[in-house]
PDB file of N, CA and C in Angstrom:
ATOM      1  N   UNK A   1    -105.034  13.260 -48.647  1.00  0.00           N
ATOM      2  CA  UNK A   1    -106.214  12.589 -49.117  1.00  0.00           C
ATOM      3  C   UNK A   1    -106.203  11.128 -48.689  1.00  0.00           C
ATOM      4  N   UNK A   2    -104.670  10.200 -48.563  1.00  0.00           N
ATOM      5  CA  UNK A   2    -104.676   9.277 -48.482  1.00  0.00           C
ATOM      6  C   UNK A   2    -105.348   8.683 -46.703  1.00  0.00           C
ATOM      7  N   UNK A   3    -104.942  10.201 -46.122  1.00  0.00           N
ATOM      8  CA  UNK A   3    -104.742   9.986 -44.815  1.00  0.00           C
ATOM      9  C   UNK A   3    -106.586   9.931 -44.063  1.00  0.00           C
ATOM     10  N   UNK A   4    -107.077  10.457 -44.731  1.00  0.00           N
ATOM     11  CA  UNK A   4    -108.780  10.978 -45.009  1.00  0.00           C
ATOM     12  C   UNK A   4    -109.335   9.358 -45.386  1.00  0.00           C
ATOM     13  N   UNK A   5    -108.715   8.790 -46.677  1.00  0.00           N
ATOM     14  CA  UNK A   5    -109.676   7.272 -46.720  1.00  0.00           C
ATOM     15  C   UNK A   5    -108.678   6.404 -45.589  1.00  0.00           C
ATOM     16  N   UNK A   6    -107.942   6.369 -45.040  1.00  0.00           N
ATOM     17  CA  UNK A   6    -107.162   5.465 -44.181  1.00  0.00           C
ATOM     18  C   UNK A   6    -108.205   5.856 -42.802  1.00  0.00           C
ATOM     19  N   UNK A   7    -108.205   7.202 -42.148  1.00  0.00           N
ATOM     20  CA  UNK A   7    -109.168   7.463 -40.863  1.00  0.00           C
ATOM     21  C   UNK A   7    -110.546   6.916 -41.142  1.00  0.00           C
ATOM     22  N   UNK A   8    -111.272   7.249 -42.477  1.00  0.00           N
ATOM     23  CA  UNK A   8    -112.197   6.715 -42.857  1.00  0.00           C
ATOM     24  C   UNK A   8    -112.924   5.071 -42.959  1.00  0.00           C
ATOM     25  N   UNK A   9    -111.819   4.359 -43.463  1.00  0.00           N
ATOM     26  CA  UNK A   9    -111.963   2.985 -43.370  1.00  0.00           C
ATOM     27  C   UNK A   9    -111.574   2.455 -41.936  1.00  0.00           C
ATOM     28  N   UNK A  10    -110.972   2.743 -40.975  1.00  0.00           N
ATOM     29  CA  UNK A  10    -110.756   2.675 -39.753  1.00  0.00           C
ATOM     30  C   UNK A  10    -112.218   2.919 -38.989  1.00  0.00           C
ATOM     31  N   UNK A  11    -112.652   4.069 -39.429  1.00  0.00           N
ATOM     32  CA  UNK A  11    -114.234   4.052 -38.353  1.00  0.00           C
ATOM     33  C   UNK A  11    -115.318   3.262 -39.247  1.00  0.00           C
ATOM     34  N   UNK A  12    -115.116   2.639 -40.505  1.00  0.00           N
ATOM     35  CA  UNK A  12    -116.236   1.940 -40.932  1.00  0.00           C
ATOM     36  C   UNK A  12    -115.815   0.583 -40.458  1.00  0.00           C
ATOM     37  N   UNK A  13    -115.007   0.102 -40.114  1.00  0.00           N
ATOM     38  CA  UNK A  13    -114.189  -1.656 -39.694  1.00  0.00           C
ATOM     39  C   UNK A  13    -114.348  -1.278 -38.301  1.00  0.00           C
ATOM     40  N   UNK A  14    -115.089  -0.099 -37.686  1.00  0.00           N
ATOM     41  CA  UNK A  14    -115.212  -0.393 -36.175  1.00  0.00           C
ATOM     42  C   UNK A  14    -114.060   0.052 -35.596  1.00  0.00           C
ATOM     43  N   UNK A  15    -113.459   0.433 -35.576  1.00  0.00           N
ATOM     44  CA  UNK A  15    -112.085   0.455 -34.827  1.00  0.00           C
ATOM     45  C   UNK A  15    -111.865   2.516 -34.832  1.00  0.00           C
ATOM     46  N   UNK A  16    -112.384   2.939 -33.849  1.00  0.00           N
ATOM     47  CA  UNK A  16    -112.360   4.159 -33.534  1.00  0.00           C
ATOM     48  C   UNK A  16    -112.483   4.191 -32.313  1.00  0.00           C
ATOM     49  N   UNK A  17    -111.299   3.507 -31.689  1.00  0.00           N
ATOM     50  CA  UNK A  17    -110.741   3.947 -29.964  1.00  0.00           C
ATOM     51  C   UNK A  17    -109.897   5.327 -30.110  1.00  0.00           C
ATOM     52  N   UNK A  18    -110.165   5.891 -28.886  1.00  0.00           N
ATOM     53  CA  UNK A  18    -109.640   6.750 -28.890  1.00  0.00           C
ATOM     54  C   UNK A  18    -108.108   6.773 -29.087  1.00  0.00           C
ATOM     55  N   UNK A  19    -107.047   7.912 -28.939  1.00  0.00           N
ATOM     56  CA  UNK A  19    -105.588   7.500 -28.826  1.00  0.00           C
ATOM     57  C   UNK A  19    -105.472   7.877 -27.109  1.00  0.00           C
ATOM     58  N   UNK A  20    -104.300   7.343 -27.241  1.00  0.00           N
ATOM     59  CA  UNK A  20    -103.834   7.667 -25.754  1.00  0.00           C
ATOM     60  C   UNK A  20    -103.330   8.793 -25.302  1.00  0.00           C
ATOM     61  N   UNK A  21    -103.409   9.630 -24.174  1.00  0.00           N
ATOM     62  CA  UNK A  21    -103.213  11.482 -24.250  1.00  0.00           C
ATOM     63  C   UNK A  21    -101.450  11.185 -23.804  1.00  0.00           C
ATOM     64  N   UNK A  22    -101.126  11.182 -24.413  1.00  0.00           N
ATOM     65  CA  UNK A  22     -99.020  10.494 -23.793  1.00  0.00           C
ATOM     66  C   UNK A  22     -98.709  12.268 -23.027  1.00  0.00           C
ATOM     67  N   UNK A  23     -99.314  13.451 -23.374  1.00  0.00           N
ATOM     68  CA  UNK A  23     -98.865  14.609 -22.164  1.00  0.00           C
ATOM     69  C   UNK A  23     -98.643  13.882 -20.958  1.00  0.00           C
ATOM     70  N   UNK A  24     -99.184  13.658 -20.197  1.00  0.00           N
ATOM     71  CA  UNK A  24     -98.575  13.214 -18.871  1.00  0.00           C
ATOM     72  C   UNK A  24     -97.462  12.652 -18.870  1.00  0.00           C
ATOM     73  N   UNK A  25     -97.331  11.893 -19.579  1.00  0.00           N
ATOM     74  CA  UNK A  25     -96.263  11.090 -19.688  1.00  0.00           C
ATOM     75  C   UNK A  25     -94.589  11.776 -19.796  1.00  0.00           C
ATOM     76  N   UNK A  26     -95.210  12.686 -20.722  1.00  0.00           N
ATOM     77  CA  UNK A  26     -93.976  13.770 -21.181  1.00  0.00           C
ATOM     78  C   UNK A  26     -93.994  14.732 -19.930  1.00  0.00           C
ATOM     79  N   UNK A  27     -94.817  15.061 -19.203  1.00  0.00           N
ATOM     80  CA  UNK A  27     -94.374  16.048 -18.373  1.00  0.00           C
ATOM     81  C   UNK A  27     -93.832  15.287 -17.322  1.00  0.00           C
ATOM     82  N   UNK A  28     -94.122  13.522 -17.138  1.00  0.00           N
ATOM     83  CA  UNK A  28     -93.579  12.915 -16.145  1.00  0.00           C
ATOM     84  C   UNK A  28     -92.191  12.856 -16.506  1.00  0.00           C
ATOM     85  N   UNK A  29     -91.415  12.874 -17.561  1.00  0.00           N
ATOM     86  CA  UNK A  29     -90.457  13.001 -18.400  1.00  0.00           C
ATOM     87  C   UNK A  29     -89.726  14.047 -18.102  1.00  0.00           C
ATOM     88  N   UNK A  30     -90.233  14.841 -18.643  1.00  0.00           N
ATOM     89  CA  UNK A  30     -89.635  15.906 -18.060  1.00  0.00           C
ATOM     90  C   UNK A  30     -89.158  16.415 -16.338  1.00  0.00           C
ATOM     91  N   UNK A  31     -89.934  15.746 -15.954  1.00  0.00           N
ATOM     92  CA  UNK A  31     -89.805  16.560 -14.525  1.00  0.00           C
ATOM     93  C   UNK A  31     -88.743  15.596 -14.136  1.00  0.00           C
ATOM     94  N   UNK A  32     -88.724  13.936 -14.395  1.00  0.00           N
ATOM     95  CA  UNK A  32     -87.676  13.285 -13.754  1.00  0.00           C
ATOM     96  C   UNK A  32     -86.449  14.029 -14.494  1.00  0.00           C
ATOM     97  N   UNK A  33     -86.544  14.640 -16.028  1.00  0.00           N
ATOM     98  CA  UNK A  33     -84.810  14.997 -16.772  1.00  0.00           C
ATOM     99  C   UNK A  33     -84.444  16.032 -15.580  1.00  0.00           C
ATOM    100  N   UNK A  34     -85.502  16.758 -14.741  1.00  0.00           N
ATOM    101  CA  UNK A  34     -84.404  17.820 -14.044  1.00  0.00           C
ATOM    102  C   UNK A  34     -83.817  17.458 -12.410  1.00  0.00           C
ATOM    103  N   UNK A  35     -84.476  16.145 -12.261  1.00  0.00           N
ATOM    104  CA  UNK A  35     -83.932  15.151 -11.176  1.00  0.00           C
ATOM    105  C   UNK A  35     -82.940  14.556 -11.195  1.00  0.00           C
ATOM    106  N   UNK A  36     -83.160  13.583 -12.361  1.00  0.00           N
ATOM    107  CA  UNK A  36     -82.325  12.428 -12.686  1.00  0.00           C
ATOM    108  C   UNK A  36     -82.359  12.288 -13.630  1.00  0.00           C
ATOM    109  N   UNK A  37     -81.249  12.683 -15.271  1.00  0.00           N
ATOM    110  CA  UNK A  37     -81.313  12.212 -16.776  1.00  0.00           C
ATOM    111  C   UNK A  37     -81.602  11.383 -16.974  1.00  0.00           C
ATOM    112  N   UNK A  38     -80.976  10.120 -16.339  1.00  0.00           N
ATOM    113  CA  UNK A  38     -81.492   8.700 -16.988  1.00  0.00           C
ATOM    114  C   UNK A  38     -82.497   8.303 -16.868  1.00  0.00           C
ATOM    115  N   UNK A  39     -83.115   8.183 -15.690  1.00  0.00           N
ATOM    116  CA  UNK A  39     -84.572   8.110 -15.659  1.00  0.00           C
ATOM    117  C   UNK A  39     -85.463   8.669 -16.161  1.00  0.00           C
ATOM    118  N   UNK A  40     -85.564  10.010 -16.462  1.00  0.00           N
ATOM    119  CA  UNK A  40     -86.393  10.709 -17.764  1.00  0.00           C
ATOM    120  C   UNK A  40     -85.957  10.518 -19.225  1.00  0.00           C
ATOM    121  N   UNK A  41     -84.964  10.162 -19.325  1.00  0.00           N
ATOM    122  CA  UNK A  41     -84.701   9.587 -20.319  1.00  0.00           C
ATOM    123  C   UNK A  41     -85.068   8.344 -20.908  1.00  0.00           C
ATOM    124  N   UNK A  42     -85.004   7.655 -20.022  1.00  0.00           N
ATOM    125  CA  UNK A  42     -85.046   6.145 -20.236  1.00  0.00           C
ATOM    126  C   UNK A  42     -86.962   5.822 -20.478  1.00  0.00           C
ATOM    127  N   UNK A  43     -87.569   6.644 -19.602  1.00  0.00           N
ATOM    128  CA  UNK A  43     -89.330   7.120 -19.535  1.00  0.00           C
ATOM    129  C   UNK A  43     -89.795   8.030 -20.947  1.00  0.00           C
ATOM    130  N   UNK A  44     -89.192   8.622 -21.168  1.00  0.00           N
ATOM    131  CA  UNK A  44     -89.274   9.633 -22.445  1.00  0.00           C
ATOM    132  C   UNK A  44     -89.106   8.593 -23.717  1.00  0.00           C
ATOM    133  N   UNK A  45     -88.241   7.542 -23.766  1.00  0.00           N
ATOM    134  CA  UNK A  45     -87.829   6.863 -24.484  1.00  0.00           C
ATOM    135  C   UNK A  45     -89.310   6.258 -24.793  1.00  0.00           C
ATOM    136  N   UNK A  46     -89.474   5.232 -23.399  1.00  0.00           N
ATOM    137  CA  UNK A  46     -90.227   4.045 -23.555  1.00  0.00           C
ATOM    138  C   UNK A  46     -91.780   4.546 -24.032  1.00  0.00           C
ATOM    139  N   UNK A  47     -92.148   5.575 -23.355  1.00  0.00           N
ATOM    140  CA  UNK A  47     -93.515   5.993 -23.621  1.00  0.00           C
ATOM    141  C   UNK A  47     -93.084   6.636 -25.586  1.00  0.00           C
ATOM    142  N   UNK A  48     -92.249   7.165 -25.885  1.00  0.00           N
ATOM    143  CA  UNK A  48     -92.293   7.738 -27.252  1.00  0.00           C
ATOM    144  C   UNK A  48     -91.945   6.327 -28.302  1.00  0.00           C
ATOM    145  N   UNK A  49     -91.750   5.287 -28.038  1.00  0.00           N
ATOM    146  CA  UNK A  49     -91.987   4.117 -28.618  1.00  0.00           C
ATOM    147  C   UNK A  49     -93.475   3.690 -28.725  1.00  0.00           C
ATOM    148  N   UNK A  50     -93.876   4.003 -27.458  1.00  0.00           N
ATOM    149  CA  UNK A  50     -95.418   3.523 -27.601  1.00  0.00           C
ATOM    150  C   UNK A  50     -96.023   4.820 -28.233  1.00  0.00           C
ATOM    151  N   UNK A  51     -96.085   5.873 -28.079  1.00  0.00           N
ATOM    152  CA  UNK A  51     -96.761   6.644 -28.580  1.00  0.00           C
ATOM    153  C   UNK A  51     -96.701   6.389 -30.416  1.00  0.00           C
ATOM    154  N   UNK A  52     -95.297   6.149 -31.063  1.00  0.00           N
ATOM    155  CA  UNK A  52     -94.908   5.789 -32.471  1.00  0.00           C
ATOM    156  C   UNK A  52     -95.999   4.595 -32.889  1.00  0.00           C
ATOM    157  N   UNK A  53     -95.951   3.727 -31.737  1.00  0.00           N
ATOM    158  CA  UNK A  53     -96.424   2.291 -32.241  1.00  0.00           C
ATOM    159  C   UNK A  53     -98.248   2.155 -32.449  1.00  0.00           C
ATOM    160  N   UNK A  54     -98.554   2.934 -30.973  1.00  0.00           N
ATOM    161  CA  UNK A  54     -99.855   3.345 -31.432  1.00  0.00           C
ATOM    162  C   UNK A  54    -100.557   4.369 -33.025  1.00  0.00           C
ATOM    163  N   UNK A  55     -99.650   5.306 -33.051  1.00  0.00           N
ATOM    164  CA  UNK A  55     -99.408   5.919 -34.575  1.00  0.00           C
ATOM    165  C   UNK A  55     -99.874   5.309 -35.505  1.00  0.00           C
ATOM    166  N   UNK A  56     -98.538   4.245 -35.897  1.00  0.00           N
ATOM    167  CA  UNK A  56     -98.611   3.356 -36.857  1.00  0.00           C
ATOM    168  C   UNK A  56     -99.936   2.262 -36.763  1.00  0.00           C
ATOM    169  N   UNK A  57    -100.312   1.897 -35.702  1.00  0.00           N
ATOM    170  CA  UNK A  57    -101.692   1.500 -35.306  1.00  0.00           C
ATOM    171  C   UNK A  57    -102.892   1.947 -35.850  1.00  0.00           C
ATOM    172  N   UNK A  58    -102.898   2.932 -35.475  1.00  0.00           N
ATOM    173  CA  UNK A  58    -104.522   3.685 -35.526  1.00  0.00           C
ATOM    174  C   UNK A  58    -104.173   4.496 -36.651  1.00  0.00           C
ATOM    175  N   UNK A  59    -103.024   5.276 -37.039  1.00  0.00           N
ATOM    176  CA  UNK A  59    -103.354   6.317 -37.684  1.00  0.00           C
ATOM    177  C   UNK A  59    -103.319   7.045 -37.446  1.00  0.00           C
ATOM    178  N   UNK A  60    -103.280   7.670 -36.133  1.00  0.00           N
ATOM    179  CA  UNK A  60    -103.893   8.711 -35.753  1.00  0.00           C
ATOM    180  C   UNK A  60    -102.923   9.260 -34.739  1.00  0.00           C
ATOM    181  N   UNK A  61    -102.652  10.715 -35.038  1.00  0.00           N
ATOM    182  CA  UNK A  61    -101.697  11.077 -33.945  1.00  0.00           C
ATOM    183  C   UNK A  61    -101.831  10.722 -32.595  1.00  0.00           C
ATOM    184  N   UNK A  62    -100.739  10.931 -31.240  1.00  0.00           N
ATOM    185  CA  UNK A  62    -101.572  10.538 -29.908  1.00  0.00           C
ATOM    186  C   UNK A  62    -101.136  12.042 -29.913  1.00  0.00           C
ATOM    187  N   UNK A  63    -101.991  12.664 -28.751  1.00  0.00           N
ATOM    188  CA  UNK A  63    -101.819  13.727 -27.883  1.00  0.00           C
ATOM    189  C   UNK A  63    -100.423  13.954 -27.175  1.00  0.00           C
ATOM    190  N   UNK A  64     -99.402  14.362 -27.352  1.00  0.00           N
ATOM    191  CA  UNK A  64     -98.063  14.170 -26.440  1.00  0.00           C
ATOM    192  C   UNK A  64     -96.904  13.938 -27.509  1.00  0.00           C
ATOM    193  N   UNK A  65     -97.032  13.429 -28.473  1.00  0.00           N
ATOM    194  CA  UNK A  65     -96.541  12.417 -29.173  1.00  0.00           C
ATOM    195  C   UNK A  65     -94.587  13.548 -29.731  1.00  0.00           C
ATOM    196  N   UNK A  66     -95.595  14.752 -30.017  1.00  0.00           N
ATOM    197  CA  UNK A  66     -94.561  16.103 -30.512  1.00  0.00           C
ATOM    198  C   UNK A  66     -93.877  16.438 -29.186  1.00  0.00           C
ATOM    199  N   UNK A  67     -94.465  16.054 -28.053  1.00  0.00           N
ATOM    200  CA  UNK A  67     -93.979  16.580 -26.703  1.00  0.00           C
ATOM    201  C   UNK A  67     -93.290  15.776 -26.817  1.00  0.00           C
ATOM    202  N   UNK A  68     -93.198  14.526 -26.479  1.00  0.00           N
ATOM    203  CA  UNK A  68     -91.963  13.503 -26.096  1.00  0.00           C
ATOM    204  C   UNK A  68     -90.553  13.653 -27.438  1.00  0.00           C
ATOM    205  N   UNK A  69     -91.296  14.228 -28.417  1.00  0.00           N
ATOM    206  CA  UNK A  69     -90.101  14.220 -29.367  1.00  0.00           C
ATOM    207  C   UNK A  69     -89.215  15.533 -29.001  1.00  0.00           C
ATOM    208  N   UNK A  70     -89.709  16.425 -28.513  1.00  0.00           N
ATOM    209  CA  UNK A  70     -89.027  17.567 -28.510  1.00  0.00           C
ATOM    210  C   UNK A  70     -88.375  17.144 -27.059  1.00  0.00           C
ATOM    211  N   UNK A  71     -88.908  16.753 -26.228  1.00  0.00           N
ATOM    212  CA  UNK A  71     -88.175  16.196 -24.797  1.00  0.00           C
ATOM    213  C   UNK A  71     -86.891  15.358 -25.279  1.00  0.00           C
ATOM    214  N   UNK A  72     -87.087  14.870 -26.449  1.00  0.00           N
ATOM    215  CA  UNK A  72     -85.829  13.720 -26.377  1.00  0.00           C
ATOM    216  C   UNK A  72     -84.493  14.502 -27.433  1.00  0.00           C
ATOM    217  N   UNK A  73     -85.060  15.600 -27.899  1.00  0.00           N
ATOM    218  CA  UNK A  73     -84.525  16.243 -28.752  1.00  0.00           C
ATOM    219  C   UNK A  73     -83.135  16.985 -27.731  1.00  0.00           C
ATOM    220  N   UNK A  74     -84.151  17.894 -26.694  1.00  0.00           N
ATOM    221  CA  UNK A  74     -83.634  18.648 -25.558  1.00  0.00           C
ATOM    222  C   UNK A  74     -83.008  18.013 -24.673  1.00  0.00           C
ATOM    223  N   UNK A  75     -83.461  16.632 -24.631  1.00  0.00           N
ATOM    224  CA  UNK A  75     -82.890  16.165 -23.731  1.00  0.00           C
ATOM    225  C   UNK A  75     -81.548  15.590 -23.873  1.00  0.00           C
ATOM    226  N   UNK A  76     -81.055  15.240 -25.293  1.00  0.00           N
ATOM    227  CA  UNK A  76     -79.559  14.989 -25.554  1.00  0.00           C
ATOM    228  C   UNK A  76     -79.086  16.278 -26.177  1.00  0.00           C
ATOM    229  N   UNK A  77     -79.540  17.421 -26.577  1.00  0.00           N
ATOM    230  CA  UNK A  77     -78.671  18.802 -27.077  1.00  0.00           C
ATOM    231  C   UNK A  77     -78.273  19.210 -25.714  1.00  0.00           C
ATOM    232  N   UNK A  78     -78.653  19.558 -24.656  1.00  0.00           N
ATOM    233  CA  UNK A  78     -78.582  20.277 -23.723  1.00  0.00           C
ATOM    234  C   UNK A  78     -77.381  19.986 -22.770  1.00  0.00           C
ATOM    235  N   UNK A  79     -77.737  18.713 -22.783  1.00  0.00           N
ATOM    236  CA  UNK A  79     -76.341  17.800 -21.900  1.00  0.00           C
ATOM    237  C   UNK A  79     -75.147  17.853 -22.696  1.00  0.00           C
ATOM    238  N   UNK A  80     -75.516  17.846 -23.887  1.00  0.00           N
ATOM    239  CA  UNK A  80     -73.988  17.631 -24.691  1.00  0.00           C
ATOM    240  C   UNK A  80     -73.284  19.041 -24.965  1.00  0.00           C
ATOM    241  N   UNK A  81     -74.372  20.125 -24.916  1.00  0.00           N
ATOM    242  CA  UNK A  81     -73.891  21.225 -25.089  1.00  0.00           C
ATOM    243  C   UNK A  81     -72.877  21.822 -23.371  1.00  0.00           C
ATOM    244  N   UNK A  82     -73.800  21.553 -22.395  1.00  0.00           N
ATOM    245  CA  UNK A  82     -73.346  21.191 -21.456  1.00  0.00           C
ATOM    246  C   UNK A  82     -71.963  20.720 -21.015  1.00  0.00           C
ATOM    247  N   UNK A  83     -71.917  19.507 -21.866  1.00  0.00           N
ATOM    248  CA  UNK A  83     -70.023  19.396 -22.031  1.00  0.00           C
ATOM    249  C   UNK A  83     -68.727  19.601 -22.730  1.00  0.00           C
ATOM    250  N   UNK A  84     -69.856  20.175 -23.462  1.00  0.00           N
ATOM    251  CA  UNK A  84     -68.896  21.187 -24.086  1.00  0.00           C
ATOM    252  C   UNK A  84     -68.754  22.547 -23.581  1.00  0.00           C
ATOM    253  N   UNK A  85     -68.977  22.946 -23.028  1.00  0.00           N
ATOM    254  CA  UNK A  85     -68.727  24.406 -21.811  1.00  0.00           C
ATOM    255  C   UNK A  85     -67.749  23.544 -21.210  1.00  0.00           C
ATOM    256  N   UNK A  86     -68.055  23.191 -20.440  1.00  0.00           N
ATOM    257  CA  UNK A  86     -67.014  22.192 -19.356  1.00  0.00           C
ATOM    258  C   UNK A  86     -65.521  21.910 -20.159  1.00  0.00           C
ATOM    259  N   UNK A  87     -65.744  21.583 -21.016  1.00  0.00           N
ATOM    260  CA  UNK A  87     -64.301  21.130 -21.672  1.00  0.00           C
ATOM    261  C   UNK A  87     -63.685  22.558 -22.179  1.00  0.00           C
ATOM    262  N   UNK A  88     -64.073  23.373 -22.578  1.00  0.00           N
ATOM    263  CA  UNK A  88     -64.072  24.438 -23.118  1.00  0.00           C
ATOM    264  C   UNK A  88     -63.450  25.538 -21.890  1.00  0.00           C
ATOM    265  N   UNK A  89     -64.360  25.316 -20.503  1.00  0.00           N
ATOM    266  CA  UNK A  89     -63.773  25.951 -19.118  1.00  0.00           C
ATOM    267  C   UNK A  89     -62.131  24.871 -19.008  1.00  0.00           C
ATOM    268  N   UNK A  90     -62.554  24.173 -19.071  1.00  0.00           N
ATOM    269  CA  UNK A  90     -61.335  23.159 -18.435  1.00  0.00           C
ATOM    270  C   UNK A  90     -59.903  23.177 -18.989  1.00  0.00           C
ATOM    271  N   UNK A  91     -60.405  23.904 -21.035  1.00  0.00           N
ATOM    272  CA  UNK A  91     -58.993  23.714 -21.468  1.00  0.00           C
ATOM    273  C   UNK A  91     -58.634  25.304 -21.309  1.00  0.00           C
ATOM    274  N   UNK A  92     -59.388  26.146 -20.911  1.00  0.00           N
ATOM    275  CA  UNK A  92     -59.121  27.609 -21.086  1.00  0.00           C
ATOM    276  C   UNK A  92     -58.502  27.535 -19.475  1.00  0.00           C
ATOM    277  N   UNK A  93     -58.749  26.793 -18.602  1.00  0.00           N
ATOM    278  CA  UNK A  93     -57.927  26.731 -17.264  1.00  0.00           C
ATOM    279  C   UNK A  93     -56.686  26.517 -17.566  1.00  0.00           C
ATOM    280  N   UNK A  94     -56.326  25.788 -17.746  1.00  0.00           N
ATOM    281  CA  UNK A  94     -55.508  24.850 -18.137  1.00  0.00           C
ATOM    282  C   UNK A  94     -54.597  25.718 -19.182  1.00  0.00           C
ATOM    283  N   UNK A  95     -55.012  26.428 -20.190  1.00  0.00           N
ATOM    284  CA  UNK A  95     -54.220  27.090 -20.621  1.00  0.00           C
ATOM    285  C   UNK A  95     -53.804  26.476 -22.593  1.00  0.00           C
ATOM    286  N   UNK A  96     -54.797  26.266 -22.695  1.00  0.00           N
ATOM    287  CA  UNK A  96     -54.772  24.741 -24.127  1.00  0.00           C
ATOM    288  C   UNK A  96     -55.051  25.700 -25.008  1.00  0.00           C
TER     289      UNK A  96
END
Protein backbone atom coordinates (compact mmCIF):
# COMPACT_ATOMS: atom_id res chain seq x y z
CA UNK A 1 0.00 0.00 0.00
CA UNK A 2 2.89 2.09 1.00
CA UNK A 3 4.49 1.41 -2.30
CA UNK A 4 1.02 2.56 -4.30
CA UNK A 5 1.06 6.27 -2.37
CA UNK A 6 5.03 6.52 -2.88
CA UNK A 7 4.48 5.68 -7.13
CA UNK A 8 1.53 7.89 -6.70
CA UNK A 9 3.04 11.03 -5.24
CA UNK A 10 5.98 10.60 -7.65
CA UNK A 11 3.61 11.09 -10.82
CA UNK A 12 1.69 13.98 -9.08
CA UNK A 13 5.39 16.06 -8.27
CA UNK A 14 5.98 15.37 -12.04
CA UNK A 15 8.61 13.05 -11.90
CA UNK A 16 7.50 9.93 -14.03
CA UNK A 17 10.67 9.21 -16.23
CA UNK A 18 10.83 6.20 -17.30
CA UNK A 19 13.49 3.54 -15.61
CA UNK A 20 16.33 2.44 -17.41
CA UNK A 21 15.93 -1.22 -19.32
CA UNK A 22 19.65 -2.45 -17.47
CA UNK A 23 18.86 -6.15 -19.78
CA UNK A 24 21.43 -5.17 -22.08
CA UNK A 25 23.59 -4.45 -19.77
CA UNK A 26 23.30 -7.87 -18.08
CA UNK A 27 23.52 -9.73 -21.20
CA UNK A 28 26.64 -7.46 -21.94
CA UNK A 29 27.67 -9.02 -18.57
CA UNK A 30 27.20 -11.96 -19.18
CA UNK A 31 28.68 -12.54 -22.40
CA UNK A 32 32.05 -10.78 -21.24
CA UNK A 33 31.78 -13.60 -17.75
CA UNK A 34 32.31 -16.33 -20.55
CA UNK A 35 35.34 -14.33 -22.10
CA UNK A 36 36.88 -12.72 -19.39
CA UNK A 37 35.53 -12.92 -15.40
CA UNK A 38 36.80 -9.77 -14.45
CA UNK A 39 35.53 -7.77 -16.89
CA UNK A 40 31.96 -9.07 -16.61
CA UNK A 41 32.31 -8.86 -13.38
CA UNK A 42 33.59 -5.71 -12.77
CA UNK A 43 30.43 -4.45 -15.64
CA UNK A 44 27.83 -6.57 -13.77
CA UNK A 45 28.99 -4.83 -10.68
CA UNK A 46 28.96 -1.22 -11.91
CA UNK A 47 25.69 -1.28 -13.90
CA UNK A 48 23.89 -3.30 -10.67
CA UNK A 49 24.95 -0.27 -8.49
CA UNK A 50 23.25 1.92 -10.84
CA UNK A 51 20.40 -0.10 -11.41
CA UNK A 52 20.04 -0.17 -7.03
CA UNK A 53 20.58 3.62 -7.09
CA UNK A 54 18.06 4.38 -9.66
CA UNK A 55 15.59 2.01 -7.42
CA UNK A 56 16.06 3.90 -4.49
CA UNK A 57 15.45 7.00 -6.81
CA UNK A 58 12.33 6.51 -8.51
CA UNK A 59 10.89 3.71 -6.77
CA UNK A 60 10.50 1.84 -9.24
CA UNK A 61 12.04 -1.35 -10.31
CA UNK A 62 14.52 -1.06 -13.53
CA UNK A 63 14.04 -3.76 -16.13
CA UNK A 64 17.35 -6.04 -15.68
CA UNK A 65 17.75 -5.20 -12.21
CA UNK A 66 16.88 -9.35 -11.04
CA UNK A 67 19.13 -10.15 -14.10
CA UNK A 68 22.25 -8.50 -12.90
CA UNK A 69 21.55 -9.95 -9.43
CA UNK A 70 21.34 -13.41 -10.46
CA UNK A 71 24.53 -12.75 -12.86
CA UNK A 72 26.47 -11.72 -9.80
CA UNK A 73 25.06 -14.49 -7.79
CA UNK A 74 26.37 -17.11 -10.66
CA UNK A 75 28.96 -15.37 -11.24
CA UNK A 76 30.91 -15.95 -7.83
CA UNK A 77 29.10 -19.66 -7.05
CA UNK A 78 30.32 -21.08 -10.20
CA UNK A 79 33.99 -20.09 -10.07
CA UNK A 80 34.28 -21.03 -6.55
CA UNK A 81 32.59 -24.19 -7.05
CA UNK A 82 34.94 -24.53 -9.85
CA UNK A 83 37.82 -24.60 -7.35
CA UNK A 84 36.77 -26.66 -5.52
CA UNK A 85 36.71 -29.60 -8.14
CA UNK A 86 40.23 -28.60 -8.86
CA UNK A 87 41.42 -28.96 -5.36
CA UNK A 88 39.38 -31.90 -4.83
CA UNK A 89 41.08 -33.47 -8.44
CA UNK A 90 44.43 -32.28 -7.18
CA UNK A 91 44.27 -33.84 -3.64
CA UNK A 92 42.70 -37.17 -4.97
CA UNK A 93 45.99 -37.10 -7.42
CA UNK A 94 48.09 -36.64 -5.07
CA UNK A 95 46.73 -39.16 -2.91
CA UNK A 96 45.48 -36.75 0.37
Amino acid sequence: MQEQADQAQLVEDGDNEQPTDYVYYAKLALGLYFVLWVPGFLINAVYLAQALGEERRTGITPPGRNFLIYLLIGGMVIPVLGLCVLVIISMAQVGI
